[in-house]
C-alpha atoms as a PDB file:
ATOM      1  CA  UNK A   1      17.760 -67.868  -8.762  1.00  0.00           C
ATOM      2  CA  UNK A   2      14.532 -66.441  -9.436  1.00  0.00           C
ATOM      3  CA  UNK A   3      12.265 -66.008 -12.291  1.00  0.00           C
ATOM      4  CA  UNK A   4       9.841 -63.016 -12.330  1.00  0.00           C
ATOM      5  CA  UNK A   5       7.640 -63.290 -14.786  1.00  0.00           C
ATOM      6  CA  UNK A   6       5.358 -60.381 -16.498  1.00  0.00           C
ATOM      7  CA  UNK A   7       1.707 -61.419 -16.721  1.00  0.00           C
ATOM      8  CA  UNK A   8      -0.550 -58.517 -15.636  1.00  0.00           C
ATOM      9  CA  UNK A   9      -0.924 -56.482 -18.967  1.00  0.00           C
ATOM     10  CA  UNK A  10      -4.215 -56.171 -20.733  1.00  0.00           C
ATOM     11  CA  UNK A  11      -3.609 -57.804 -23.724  1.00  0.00           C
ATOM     12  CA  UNK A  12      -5.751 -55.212 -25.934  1.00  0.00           C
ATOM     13  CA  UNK A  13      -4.185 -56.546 -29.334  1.00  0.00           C
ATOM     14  CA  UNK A  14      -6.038 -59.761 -28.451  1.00  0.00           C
ATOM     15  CA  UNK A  15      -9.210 -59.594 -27.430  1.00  0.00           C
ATOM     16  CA  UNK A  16     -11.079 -62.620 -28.406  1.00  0.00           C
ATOM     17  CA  UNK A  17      -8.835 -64.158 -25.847  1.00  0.00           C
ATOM     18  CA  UNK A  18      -8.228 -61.511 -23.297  1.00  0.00           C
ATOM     19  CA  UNK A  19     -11.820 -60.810 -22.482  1.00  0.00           C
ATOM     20  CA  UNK A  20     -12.215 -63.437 -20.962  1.00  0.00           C
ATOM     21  CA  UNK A  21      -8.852 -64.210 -19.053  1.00  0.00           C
ATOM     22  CA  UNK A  22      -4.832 -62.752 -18.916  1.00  0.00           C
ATOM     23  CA  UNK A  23      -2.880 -63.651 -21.403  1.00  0.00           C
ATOM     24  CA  UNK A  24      -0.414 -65.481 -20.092  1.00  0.00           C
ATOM     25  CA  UNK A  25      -3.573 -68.172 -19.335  1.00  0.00           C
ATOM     26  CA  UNK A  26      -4.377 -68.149 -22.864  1.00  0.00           C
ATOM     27  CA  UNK A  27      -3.566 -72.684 -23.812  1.00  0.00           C
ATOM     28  CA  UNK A  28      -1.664 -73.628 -26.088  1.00  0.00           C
ATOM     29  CA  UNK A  29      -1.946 -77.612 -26.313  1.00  0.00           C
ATOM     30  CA  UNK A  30      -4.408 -77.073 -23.313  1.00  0.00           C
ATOM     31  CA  UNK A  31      -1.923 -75.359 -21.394  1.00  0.00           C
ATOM     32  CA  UNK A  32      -1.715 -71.939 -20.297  1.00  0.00           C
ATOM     33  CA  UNK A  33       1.651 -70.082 -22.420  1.00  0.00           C
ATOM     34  CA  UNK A  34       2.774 -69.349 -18.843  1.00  0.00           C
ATOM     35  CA  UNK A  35       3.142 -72.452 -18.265  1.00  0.00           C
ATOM     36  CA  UNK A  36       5.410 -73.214 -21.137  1.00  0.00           C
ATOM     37  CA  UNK A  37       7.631 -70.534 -20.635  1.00  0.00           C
ATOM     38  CA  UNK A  38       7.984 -72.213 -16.892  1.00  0.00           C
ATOM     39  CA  UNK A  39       8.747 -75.776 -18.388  1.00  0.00           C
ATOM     40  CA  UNK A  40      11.149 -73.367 -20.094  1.00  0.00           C
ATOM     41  CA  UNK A  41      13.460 -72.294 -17.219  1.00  0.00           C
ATOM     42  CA  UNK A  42      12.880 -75.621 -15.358  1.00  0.00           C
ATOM     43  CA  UNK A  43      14.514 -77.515 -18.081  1.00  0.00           C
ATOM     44  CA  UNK A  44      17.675 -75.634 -16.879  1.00  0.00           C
ATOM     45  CA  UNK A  45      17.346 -75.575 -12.983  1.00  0.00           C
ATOM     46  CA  UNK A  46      15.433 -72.788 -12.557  1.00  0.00           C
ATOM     47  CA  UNK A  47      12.321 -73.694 -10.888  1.00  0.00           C
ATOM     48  CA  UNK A  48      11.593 -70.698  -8.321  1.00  0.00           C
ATOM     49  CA  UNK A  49       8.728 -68.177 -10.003  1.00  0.00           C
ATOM     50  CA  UNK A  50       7.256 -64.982  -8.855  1.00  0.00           C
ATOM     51  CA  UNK A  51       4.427 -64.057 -11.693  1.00  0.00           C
ATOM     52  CA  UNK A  52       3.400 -60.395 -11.833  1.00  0.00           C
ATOM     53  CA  UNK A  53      -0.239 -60.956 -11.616  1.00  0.00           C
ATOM     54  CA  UNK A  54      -2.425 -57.425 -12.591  1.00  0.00           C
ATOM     55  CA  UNK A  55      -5.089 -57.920 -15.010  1.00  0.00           C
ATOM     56  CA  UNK A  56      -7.354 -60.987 -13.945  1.00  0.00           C
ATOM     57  CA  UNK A  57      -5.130 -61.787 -11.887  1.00  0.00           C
ATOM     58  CA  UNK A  58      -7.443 -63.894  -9.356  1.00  0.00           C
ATOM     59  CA  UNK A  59      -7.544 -66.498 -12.925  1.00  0.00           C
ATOM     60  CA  UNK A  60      -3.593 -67.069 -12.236  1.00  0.00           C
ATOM     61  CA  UNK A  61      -4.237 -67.246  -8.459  1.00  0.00           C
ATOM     62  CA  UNK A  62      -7.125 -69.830  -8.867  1.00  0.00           C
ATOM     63  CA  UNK A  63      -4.647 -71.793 -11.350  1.00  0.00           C
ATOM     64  CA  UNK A  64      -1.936 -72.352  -8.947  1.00  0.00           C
ATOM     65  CA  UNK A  65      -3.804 -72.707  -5.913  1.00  0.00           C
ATOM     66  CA  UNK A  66      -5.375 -75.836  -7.157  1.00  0.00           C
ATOM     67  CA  UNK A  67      -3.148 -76.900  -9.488  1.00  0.00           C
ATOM     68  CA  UNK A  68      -3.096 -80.672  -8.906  1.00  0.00           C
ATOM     69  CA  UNK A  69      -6.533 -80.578  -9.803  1.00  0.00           C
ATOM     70  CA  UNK A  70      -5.468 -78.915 -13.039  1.00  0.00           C
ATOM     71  CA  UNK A  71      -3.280 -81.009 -14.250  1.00  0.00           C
ATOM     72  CA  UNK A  72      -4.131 -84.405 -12.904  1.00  0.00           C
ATOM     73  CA  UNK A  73      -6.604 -87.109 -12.876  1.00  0.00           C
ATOM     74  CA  UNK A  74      -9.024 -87.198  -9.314  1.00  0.00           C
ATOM     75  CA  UNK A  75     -11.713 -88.138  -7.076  1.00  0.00           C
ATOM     76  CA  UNK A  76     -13.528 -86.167  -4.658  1.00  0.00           C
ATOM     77  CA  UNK A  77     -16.289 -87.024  -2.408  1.00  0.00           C
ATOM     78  CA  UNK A  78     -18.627 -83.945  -2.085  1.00  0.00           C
ATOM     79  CA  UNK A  79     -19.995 -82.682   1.503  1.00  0.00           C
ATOM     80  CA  UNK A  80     -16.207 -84.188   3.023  1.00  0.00           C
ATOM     81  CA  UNK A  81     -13.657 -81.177   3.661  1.00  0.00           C
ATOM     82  CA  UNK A  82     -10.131 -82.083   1.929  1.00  0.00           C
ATOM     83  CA  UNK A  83     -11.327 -85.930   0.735  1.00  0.00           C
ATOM     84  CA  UNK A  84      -9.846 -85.310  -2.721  1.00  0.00           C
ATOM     85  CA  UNK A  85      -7.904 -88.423  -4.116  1.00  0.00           C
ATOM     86  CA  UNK A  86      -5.567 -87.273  -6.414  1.00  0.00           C
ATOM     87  CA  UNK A  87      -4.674 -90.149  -9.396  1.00  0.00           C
ATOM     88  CA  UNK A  88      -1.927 -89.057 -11.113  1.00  0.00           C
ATOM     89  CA  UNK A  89       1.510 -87.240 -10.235  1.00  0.00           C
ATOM     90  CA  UNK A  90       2.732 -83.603 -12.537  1.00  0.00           C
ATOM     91  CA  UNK A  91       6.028 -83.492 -13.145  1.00  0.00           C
ATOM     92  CA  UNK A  92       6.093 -80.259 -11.289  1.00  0.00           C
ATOM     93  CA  UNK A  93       6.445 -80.906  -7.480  1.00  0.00           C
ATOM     94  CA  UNK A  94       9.617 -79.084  -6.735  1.00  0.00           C
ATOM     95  CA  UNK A  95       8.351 -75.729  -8.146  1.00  0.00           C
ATOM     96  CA  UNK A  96       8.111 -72.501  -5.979  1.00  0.00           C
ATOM     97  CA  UNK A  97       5.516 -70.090  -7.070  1.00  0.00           C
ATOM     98  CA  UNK A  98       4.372 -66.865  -5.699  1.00  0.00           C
ATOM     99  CA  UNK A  99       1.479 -64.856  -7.371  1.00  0.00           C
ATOM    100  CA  UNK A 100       2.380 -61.164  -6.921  1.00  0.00           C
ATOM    101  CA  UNK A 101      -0.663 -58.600  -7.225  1.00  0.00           C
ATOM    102  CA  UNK A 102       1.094 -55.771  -9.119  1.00  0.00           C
ATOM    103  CA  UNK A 103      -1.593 -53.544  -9.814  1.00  0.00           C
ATOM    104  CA  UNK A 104      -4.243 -53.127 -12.497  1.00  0.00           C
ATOM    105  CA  UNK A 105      -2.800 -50.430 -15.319  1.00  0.00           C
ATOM    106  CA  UNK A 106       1.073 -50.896 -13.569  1.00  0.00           C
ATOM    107  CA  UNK A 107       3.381 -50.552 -16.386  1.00  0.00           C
ATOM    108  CA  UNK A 108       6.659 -53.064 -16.877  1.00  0.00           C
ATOM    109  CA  UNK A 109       9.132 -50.823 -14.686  1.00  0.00           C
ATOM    110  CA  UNK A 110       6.753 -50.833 -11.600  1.00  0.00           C
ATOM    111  CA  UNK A 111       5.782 -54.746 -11.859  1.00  0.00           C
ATOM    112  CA  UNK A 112       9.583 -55.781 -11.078  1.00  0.00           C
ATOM    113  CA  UNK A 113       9.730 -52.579  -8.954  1.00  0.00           C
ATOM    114  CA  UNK A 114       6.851 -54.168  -6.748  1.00  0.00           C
ATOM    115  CA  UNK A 115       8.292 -57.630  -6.316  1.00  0.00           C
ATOM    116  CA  UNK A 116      11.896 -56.479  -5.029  1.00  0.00           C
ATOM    117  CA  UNK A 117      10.610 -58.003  -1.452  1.00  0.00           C
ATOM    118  CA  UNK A 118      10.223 -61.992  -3.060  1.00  0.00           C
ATOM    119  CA  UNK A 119      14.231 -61.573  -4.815  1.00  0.00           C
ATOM    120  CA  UNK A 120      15.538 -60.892  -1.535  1.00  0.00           C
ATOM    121  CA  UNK A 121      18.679 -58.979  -2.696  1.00  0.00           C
ATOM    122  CA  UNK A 122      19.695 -61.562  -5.195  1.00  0.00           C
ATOM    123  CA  UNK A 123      19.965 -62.342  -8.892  1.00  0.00           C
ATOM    124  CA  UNK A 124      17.280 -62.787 -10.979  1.00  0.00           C
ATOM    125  CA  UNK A 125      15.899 -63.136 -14.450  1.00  0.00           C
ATOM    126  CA  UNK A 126      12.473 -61.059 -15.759  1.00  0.00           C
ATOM    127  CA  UNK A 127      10.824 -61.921 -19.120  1.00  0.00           C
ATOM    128  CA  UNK A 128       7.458 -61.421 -20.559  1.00  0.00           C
ATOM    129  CA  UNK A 129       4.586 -64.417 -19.634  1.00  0.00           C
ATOM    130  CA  UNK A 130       3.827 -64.527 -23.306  1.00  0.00           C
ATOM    131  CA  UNK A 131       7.116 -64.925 -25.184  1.00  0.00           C
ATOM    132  CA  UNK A 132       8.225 -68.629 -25.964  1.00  0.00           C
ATOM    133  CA  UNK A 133      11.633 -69.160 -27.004  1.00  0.00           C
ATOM    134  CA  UNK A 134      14.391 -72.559 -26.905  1.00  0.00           C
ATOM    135  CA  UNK A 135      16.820 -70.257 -25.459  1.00  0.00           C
ATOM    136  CA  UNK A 136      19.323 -71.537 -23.564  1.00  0.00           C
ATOM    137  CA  UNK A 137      19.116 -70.203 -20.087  1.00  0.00           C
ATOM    138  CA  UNK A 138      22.387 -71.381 -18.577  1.00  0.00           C
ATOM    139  CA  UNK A 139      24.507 -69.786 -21.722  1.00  0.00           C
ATOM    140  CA  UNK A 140      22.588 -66.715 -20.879  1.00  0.00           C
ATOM    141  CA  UNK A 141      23.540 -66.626 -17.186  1.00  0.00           C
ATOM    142  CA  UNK A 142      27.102 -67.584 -17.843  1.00  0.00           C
ATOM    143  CA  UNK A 143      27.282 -64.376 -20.969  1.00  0.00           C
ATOM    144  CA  UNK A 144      26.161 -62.602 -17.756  1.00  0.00           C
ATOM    145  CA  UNK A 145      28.917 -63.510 -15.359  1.00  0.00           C
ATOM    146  CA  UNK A 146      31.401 -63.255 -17.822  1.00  0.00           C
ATOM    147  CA  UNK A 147      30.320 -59.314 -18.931  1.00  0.00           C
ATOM    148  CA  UNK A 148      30.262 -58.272 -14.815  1.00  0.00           C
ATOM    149  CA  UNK A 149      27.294 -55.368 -15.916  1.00  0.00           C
ATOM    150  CA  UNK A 150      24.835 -55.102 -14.005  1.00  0.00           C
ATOM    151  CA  UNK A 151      22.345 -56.055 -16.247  1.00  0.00           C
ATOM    152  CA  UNK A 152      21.782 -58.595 -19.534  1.00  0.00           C
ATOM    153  CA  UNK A 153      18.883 -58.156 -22.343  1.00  0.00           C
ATOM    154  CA  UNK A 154      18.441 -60.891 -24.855  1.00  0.00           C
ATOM    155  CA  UNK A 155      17.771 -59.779 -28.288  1.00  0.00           C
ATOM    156  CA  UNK A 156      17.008 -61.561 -31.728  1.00  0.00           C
ATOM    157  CA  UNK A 157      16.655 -61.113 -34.895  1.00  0.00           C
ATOM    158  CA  UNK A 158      12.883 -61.595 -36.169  1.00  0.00           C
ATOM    159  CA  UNK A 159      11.069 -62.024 -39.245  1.00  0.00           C
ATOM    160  CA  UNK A 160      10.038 -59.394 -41.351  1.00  0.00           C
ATOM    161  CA  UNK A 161       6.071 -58.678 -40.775  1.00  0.00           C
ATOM    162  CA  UNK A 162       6.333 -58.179 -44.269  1.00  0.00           C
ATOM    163  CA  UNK A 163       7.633 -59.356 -47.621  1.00  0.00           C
ATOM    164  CA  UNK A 164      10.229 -57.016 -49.329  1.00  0.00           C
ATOM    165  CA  UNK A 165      10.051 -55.694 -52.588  1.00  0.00           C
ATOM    166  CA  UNK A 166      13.524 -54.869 -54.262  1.00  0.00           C
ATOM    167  CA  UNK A 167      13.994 -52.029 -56.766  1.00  0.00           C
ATOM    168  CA  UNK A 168      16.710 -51.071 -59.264  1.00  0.00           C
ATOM    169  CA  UNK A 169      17.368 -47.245 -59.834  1.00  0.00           C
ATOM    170  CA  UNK A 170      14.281 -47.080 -62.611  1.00  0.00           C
ATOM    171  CA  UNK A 171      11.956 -47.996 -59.970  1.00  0.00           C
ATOM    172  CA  UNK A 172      11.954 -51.538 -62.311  1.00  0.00           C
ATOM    173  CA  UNK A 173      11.233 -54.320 -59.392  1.00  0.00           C
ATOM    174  CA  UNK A 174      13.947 -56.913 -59.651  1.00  0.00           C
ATOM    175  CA  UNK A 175      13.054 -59.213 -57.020  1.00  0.00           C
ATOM    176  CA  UNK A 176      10.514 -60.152 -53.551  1.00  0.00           C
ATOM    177  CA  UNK A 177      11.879 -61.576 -50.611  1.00  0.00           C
ATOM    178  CA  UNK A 178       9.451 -63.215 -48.711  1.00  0.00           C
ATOM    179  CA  UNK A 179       9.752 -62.165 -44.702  1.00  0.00           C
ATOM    180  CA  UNK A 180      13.590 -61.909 -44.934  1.00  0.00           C
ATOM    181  CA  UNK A 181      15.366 -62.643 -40.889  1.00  0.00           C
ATOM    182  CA  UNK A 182      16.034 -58.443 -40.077  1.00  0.00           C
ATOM    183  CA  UNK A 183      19.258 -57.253 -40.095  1.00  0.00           C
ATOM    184  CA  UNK A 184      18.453 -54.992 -36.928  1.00  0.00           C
ATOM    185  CA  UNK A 185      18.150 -57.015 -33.414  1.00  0.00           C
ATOM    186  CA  UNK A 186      15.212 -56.538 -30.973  1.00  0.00           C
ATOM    187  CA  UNK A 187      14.239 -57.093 -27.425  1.00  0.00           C
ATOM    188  CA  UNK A 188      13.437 -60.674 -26.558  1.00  0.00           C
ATOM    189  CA  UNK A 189      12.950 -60.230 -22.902  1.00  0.00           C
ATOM    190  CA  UNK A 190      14.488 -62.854 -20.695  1.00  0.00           C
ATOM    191  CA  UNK A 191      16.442 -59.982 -18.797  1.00  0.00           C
ATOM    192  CA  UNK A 192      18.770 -60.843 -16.458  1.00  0.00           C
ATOM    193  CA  UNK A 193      19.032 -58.187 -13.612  1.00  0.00           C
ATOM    194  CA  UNK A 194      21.646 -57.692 -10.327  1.00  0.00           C
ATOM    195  CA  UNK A 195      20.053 -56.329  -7.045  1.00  0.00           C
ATOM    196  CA  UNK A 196      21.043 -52.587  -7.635  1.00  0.00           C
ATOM    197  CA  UNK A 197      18.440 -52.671 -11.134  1.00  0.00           C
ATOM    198  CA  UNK A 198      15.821 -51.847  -8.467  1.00  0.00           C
ATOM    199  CA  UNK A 199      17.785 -48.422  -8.488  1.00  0.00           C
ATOM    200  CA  UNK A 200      16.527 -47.776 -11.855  1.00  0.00           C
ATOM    201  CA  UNK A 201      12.803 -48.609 -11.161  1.00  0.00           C
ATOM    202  CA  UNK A 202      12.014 -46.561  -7.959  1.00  0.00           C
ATOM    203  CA  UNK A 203       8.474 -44.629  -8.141  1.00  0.00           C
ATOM    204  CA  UNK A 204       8.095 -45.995 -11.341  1.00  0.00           C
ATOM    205  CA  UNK A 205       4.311 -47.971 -12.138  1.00  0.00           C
ATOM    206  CA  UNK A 206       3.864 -45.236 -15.332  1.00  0.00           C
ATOM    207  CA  UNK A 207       6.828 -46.345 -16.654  1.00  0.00           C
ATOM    208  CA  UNK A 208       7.664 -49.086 -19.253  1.00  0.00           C
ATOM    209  CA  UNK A 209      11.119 -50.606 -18.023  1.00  0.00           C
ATOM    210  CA  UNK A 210      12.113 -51.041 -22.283  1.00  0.00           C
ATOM    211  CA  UNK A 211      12.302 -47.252 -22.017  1.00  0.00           C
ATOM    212  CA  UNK A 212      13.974 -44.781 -18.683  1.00  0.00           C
ATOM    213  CA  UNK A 213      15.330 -48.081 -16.723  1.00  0.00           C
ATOM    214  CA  UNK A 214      17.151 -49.777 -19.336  1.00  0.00           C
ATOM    215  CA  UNK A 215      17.847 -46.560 -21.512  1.00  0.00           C
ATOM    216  CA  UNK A 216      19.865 -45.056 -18.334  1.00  0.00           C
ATOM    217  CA  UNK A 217      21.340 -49.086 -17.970  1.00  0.00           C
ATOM    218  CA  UNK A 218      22.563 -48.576 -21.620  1.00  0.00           C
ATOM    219  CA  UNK A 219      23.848 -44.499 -21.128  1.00  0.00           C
ATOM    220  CA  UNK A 220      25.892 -45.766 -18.504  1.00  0.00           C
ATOM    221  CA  UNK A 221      27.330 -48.650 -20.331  1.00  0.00           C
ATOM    222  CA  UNK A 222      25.297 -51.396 -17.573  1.00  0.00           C
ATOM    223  CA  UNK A 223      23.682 -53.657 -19.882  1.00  0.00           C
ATOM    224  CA  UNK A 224      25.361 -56.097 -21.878  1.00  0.00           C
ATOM    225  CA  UNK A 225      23.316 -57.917 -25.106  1.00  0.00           C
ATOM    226  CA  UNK A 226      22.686 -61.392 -25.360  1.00  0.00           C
ATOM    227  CA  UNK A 227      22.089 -62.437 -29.170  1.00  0.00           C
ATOM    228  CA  UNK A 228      19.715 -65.439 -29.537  1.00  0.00           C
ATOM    229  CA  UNK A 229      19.838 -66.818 -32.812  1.00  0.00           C
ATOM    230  CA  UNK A 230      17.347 -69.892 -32.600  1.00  0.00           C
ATOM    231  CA  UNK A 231      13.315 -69.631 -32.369  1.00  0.00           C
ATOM    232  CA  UNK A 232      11.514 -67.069 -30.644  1.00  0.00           C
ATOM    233  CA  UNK A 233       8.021 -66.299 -31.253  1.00  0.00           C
ATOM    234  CA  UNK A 234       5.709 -63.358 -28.986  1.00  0.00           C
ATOM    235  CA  UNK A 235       1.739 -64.364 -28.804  1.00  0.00           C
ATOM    236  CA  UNK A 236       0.683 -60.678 -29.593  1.00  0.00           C
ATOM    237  CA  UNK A 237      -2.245 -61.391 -31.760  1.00  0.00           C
ATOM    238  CA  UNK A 238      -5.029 -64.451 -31.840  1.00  0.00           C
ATOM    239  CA  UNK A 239      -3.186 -65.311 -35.131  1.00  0.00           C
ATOM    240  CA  UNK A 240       0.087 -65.884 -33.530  1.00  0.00           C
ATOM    241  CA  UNK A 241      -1.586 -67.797 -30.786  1.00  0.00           C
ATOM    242  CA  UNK A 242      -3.435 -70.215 -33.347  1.00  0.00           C
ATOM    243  CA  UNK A 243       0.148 -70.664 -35.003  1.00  0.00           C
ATOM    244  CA  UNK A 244       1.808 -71.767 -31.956  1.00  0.00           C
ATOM    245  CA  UNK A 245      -1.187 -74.552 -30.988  1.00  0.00           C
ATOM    246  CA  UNK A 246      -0.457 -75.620 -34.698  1.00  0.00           C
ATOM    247  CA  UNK A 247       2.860 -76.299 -33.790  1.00  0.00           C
ATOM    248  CA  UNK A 248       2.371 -77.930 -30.622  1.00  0.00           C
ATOM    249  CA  UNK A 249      -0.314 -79.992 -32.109  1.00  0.00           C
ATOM    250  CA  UNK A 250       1.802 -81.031 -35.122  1.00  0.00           C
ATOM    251  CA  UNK A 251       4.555 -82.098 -32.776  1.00  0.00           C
ATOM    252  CA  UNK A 252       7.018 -79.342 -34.119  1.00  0.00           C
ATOM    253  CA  UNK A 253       7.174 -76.574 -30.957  1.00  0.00           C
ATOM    254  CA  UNK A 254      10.607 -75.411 -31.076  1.00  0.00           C
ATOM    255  CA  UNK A 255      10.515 -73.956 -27.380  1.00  0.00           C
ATOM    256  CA  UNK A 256       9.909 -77.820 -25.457  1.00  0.00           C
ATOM    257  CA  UNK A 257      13.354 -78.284 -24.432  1.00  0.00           C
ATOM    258  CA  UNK A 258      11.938 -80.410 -22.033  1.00  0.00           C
ATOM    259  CA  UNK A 259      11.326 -84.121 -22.100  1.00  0.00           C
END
C-alpha cells in the first residue's frame, strides 16, 4: 500500500514560512511536518511514499536525496568523490520514497491524477503533507474493506475558530462557550482511494479533488465516512505552526504514535 502525499501547494496563508520553502518542509522539533505525518503511517506498516512535489519542489528533492546526511551524524573528506562516513543509523531504512513533480499551480484533483503511474493499479491512501493527526491507520483501512465503496474520507469534528456567545429570546446573553468541539464534521484528508478513483480525476489539474471528484463519489453513493474522534490539527497559519513546535517541545504531541 501506498501513501501519496499532497505537498506542492503554495502555502499563501503562511508566508513567513512559505517564502522561503513548501510547506510540508516547514520543522516542527527540527523536522520537516512531512516528515511527521510519514512517522505517522510507518507506525502502522505503511512505509511506501509518493509526495506530490509542485511548489519548491527541488527543497523536497534535495531532502530525500541526501537524507542520511540530514538526519545523522558524519564525516566527509573534501576533494574525495563518495568518502562520506556516516556515524549514526535513522530509524528509516526500509522506506520507499518517490518525489513526483506535479506541476507548479496543479490543483488537488490533478496531483493524484498525475501519480496514477507510481500506484500501479492498486490501493492507496492520499492526505494533505501538512495535516498531523494520531489516527489510526489500520482501523481506517479495515472501515474501508468492510464498506466495499470505492472510496473512504476521514472527517472530524474541530474546534470552533471562535468562542460562542449564547442568547435568550431578549437578546439578554446567558452564557460563552469557549471554542465548543462543532457539531458538523469536516474533511480530515487521509483518503483512502480504489484504482477506478482515477476515473474521477481525468483532465483535471484546475480542479480541487474536495469538490467534482469526490462530490460525483458522494452522488453516486462511492464514498463511505470515516469519523476520527481523537487529535487532529492542520498547519494553515504560522500560529498553528508555532503551536504544534510547543507541543513537540513540551513533550505533549498527540500525533507521535511512534516510539
Amino acid at each position: 500500500m501506498k501513501a501519496v502525499l499532497l505537498a506542492g501547494g503554495l502555502g499563501t496563508r503562511m508566508r513567513e514560512e512559505t517564502e522561503f520553502r513548501p510547506k510540508p518542509m516547514v520543522e516542527i522539533g527540527g523536522k520537516p511536518v512531512l516528515w511527521h505525518l510519514m512517522k505517522t503511517f510507518a507506525a502502522h506498516d505503511v512505509t511506501d511514499f509518493v509526495i506530490c512535489a509542485g511548489y519548491k519542489g527541488e527543497q523536497i528533492k534535495e531532502y530525500f536525496l541526501n537524507y542520511a546526511a540530514h538526519n545523522t551524524d558524519f564525516t566527509i573528506t573534501l576533494g574525495r568523490s563518495g568518502s562520506v562516513e556516516f556515524h549514526d543509523d535513522h530509524l528509516e531504512r526500509d522506506w520507499t520514497v518517490t518525489v513526483a513533480d506535479t506541476g507548479q499551480s496543479t490543483l488537488t484533483a490533478g496531483r493524484v491524477e498525475r501519480i496514477e503511474p507510481y500506484v500501479k493499479g492498486e490501493r492507496f491512501i492520499v492526505t494533505y503533507g501538512d495535516g498531523l493527526a494520531d489516527i489510526d491507520i489500520s482501523a481506517l483501512l479495515s472501515f474501508h474493506e468492510a464498506h466495499e465503496l470505492k472510496a473512504t474520507i476521514t472527517t472530524v469534528q474541530p474546534l470552533s475558530r471562535f468562542g460562542l456567545v449564547e442568547l435568550d429570546d431578549q437578546s439578554r446573553v446567558t452564557r460563552f462557550r469557549e471554542k465548543p468541539q462543532m457539531e458538523d464534521w469536516v474533511s480530515a484528508g487521509f483518503f483512502v482511494f480504489e484504482p477506478e478513483v482515477f476515473d474521477y480525476v481525468r483532465d483535471s489539474d484546475e480542479v480541487m479533488l474536495e469538490h467534482e471528484p469526490l462530490d460525483r463519489l458522494a452522488d453516486e453513493r462511492q464514498l463511505a465516512a470515516y469519523r476520527h474522534e481523537g487529535f487532529w490539527q492542520p498547519m494553515d497559519t504560522y500560529r498553528e505552526s508555532q503551536m504544534l513546535n510547543e507541543m513537540w517541545d513540551t513533550g505533549k504531541a498527540p500525533w507521535k504514535v511512534w516510539q
